[in-house]
Protein backbone atom coordinates (compact mmCIF):
# COMPACT_ATOMS: atom_id res chain seq x y z
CA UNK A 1 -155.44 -17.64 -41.55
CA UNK A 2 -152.22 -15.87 -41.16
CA UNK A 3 -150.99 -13.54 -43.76
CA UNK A 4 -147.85 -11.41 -44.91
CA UNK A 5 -149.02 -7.95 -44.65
CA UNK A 6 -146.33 -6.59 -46.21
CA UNK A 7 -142.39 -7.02 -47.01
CA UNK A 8 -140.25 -4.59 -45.86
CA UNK A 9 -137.16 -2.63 -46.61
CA UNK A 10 -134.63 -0.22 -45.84
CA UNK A 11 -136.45 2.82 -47.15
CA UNK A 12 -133.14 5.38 -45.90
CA UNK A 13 -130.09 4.94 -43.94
CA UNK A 14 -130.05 7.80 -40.98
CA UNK A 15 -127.46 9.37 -38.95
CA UNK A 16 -127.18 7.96 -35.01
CA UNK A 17 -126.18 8.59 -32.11
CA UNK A 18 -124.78 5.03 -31.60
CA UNK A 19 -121.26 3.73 -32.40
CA UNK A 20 -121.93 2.55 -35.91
CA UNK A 21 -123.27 6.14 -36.28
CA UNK A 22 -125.90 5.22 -39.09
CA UNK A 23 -128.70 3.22 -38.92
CA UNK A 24 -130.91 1.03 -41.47
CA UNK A 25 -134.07 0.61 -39.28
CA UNK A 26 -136.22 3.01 -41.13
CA UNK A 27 -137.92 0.33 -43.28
CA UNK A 28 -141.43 0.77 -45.25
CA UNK A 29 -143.12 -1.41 -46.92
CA UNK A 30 -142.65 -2.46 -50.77
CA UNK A 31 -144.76 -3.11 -53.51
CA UNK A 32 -144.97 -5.90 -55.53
CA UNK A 33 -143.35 -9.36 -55.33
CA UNK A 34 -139.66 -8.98 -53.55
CA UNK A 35 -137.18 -11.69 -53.18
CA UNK A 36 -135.93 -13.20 -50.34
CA UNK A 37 -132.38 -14.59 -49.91
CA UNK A 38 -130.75 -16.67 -47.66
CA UNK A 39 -129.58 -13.43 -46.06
CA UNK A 40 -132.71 -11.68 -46.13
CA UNK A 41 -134.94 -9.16 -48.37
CA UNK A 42 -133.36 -7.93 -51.58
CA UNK A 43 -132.97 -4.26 -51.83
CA UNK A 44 -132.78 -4.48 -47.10
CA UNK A 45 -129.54 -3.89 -45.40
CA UNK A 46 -127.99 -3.92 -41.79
CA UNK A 47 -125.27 -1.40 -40.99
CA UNK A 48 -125.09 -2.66 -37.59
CA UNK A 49 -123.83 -6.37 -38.53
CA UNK A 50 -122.45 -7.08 -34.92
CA UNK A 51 -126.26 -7.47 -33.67
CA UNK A 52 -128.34 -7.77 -37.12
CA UNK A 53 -128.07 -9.80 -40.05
CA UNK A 54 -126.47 -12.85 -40.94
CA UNK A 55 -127.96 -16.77 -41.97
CA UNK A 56 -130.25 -16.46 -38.22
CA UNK A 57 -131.59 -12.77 -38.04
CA UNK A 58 -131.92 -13.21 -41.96
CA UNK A 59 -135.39 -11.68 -41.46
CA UNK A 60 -137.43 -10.05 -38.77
CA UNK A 61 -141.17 -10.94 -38.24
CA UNK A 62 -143.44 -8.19 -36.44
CA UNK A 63 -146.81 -8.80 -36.39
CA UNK A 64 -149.70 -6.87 -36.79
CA UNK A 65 -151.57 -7.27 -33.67
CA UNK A 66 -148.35 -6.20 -31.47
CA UNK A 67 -148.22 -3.27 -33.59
CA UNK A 68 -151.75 -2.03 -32.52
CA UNK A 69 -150.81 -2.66 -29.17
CA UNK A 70 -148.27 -0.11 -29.38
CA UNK A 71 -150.12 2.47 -31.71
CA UNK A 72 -152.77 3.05 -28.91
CA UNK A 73 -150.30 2.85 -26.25
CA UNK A 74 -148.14 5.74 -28.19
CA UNK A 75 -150.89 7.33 -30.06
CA UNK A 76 -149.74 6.94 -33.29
CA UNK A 77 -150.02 5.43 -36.34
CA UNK A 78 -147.23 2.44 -36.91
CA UNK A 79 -146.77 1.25 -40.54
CA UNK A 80 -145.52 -1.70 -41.72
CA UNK A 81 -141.32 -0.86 -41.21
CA UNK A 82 -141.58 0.87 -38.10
CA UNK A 83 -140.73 -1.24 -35.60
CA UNK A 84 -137.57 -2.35 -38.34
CA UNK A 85 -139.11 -5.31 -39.28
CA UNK A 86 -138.63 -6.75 -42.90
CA UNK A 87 -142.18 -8.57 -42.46
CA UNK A 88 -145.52 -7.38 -41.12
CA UNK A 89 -147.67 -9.94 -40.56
CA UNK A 90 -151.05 -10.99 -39.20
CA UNK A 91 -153.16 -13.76 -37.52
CA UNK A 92 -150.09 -15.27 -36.23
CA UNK A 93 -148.41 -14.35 -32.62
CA UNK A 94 -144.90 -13.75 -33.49
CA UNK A 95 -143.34 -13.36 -29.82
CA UNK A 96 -144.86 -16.87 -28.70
CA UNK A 97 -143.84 -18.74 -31.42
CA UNK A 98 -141.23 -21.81 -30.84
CA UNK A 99 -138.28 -21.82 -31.93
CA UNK A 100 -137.36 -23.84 -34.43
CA UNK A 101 -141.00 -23.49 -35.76
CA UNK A 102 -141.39 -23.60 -39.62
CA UNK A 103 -143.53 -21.25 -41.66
CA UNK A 104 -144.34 -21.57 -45.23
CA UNK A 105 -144.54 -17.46 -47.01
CA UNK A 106 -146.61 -17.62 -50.10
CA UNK A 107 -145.98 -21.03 -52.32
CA UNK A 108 -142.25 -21.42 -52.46
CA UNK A 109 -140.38 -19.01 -49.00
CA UNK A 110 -139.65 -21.14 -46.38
CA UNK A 111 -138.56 -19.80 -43.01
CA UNK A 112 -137.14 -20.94 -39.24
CA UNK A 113 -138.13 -19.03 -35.95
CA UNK A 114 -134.47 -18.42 -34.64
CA UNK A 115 -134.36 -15.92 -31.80
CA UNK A 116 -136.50 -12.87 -30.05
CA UNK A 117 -135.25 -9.40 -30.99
CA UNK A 118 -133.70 -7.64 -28.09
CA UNK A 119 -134.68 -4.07 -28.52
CA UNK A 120 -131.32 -1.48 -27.81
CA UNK A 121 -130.71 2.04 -27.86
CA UNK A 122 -131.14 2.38 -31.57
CA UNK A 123 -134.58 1.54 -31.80
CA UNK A 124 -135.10 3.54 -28.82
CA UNK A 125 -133.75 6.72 -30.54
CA UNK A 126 -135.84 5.74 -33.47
CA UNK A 127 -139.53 5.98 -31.11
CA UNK A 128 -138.21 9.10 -30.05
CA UNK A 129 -139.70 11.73 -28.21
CA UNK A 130 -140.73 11.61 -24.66
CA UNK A 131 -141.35 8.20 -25.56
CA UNK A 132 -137.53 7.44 -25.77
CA UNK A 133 -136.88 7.13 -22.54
CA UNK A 134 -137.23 4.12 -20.79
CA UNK A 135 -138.50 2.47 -24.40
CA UNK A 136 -136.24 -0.64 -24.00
CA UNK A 137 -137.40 -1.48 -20.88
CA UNK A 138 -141.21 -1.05 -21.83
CA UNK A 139 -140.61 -2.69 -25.03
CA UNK A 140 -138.96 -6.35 -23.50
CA UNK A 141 -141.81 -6.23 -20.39
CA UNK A 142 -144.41 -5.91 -22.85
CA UNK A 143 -142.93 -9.06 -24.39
CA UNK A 144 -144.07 -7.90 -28.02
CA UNK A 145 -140.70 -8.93 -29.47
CA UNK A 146 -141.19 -10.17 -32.82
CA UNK A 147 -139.08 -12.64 -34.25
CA UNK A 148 -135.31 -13.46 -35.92
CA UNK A 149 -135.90 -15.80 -39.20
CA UNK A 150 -133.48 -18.13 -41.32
CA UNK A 151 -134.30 -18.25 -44.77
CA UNK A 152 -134.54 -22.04 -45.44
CA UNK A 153 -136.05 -22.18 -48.94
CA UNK A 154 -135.65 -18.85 -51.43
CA UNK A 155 -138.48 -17.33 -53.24
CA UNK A 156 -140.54 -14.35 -53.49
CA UNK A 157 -142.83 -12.93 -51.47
CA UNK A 158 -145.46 -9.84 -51.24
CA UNK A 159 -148.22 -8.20 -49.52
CA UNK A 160 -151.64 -11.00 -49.05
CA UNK A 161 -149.09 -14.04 -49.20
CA UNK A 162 -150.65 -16.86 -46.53
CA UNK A 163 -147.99 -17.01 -43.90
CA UNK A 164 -148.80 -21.00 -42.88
CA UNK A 165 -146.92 -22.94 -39.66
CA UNK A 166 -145.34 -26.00 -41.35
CA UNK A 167 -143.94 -28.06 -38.00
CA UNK A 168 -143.80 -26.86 -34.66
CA UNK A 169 -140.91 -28.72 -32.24
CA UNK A 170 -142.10 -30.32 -29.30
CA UNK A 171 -140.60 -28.67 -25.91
CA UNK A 172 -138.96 -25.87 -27.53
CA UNK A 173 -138.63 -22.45 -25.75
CA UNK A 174 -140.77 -19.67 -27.42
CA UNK A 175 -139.67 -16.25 -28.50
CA UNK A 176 -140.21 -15.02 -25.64
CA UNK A 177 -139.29 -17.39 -22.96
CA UNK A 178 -135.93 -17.77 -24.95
CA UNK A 179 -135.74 -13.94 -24.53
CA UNK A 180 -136.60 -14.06 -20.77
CA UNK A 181 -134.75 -16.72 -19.85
């Protein structure tokens, strides 16, 4: 059974390098029952609304298993928010899910797989380190991506909600073909 691990939000905004020159990608996780919107977590915000945000990146999906991945690849510990995702989730595979795919969060939060996230310099800035360097390009040939979300139905959500695949379109591109192609 897949379940929401935890909700996520902007925990600071931080100064970067990039032409925005802030960034809202440091997220942690939140306690407690937090409501989602048609345009994504309460409390979350983008500052880079050119490439995040909006009715189709409403929401970013990461999920759990991709995370570990990473952590023993970059010997560290990742917590729910680090890769700037809004939800952490487990038991389902984010990067090959279809999009167009329907998931039910909890009893009310329905959601639409829209696109793969493209990782950019930001995020690379954000891993930091030696590991900054070539990040991007490790990141997209790993093809743990993670997933843009629509908010289709509004509700609440928090940490141990059942994260459940409602319909699943026939012949539609996953994540990450969508993001290769």
């Amino acid at each position: 059974m897949a379940i929401l691990l935890a909700p996520c939000v902007v925990n600071a905004l931080r100064a970067d390098a990039g032409l925005v020159g802030i960034t809202a990608i440091d997220k942690r996780a939140v306690d407690g029952p937090v409501q989602v919107r048609k345009l994504g977590l309460f409390a979350d915000v983008q500052t880079d609304r050119k490439n995040h945000g909006g009715k189709d990146k409403a929401l970013y999906a990461y999920a759990q298993e991709d995370a570990d991945f990473w952590a023993s690849k970059l010997g560290r510990d990742l917590d729910p928010g680090w890769f700037g995702e809004n939800l952490r989730v487990s038991g389902i595979d984010v990067s090959n899910a279809r999009v167009g795919e329907r998931w039910r969060i909890g009893d009310t939060v329905e959601v639409e797989v829209t696109m793969p996230r493209t990782p950019c310099a930001t995020f690379a800035r954000w891993v930091g380190g030696s590991d900054e360097r070539g990040w991007v390009k490790r990141f997209a040939l790993e093809g743990r991506l993670g997933a843009y979300l629509r908010v289709i139905r509004t509700g609440k959500v928090q940490s141990g909600d059942t994260v459940e695949v409602l319909t699943v379109p026939n012949g539609a591109q996953t994540v990450l073909e969508m993001f290769r192609a």
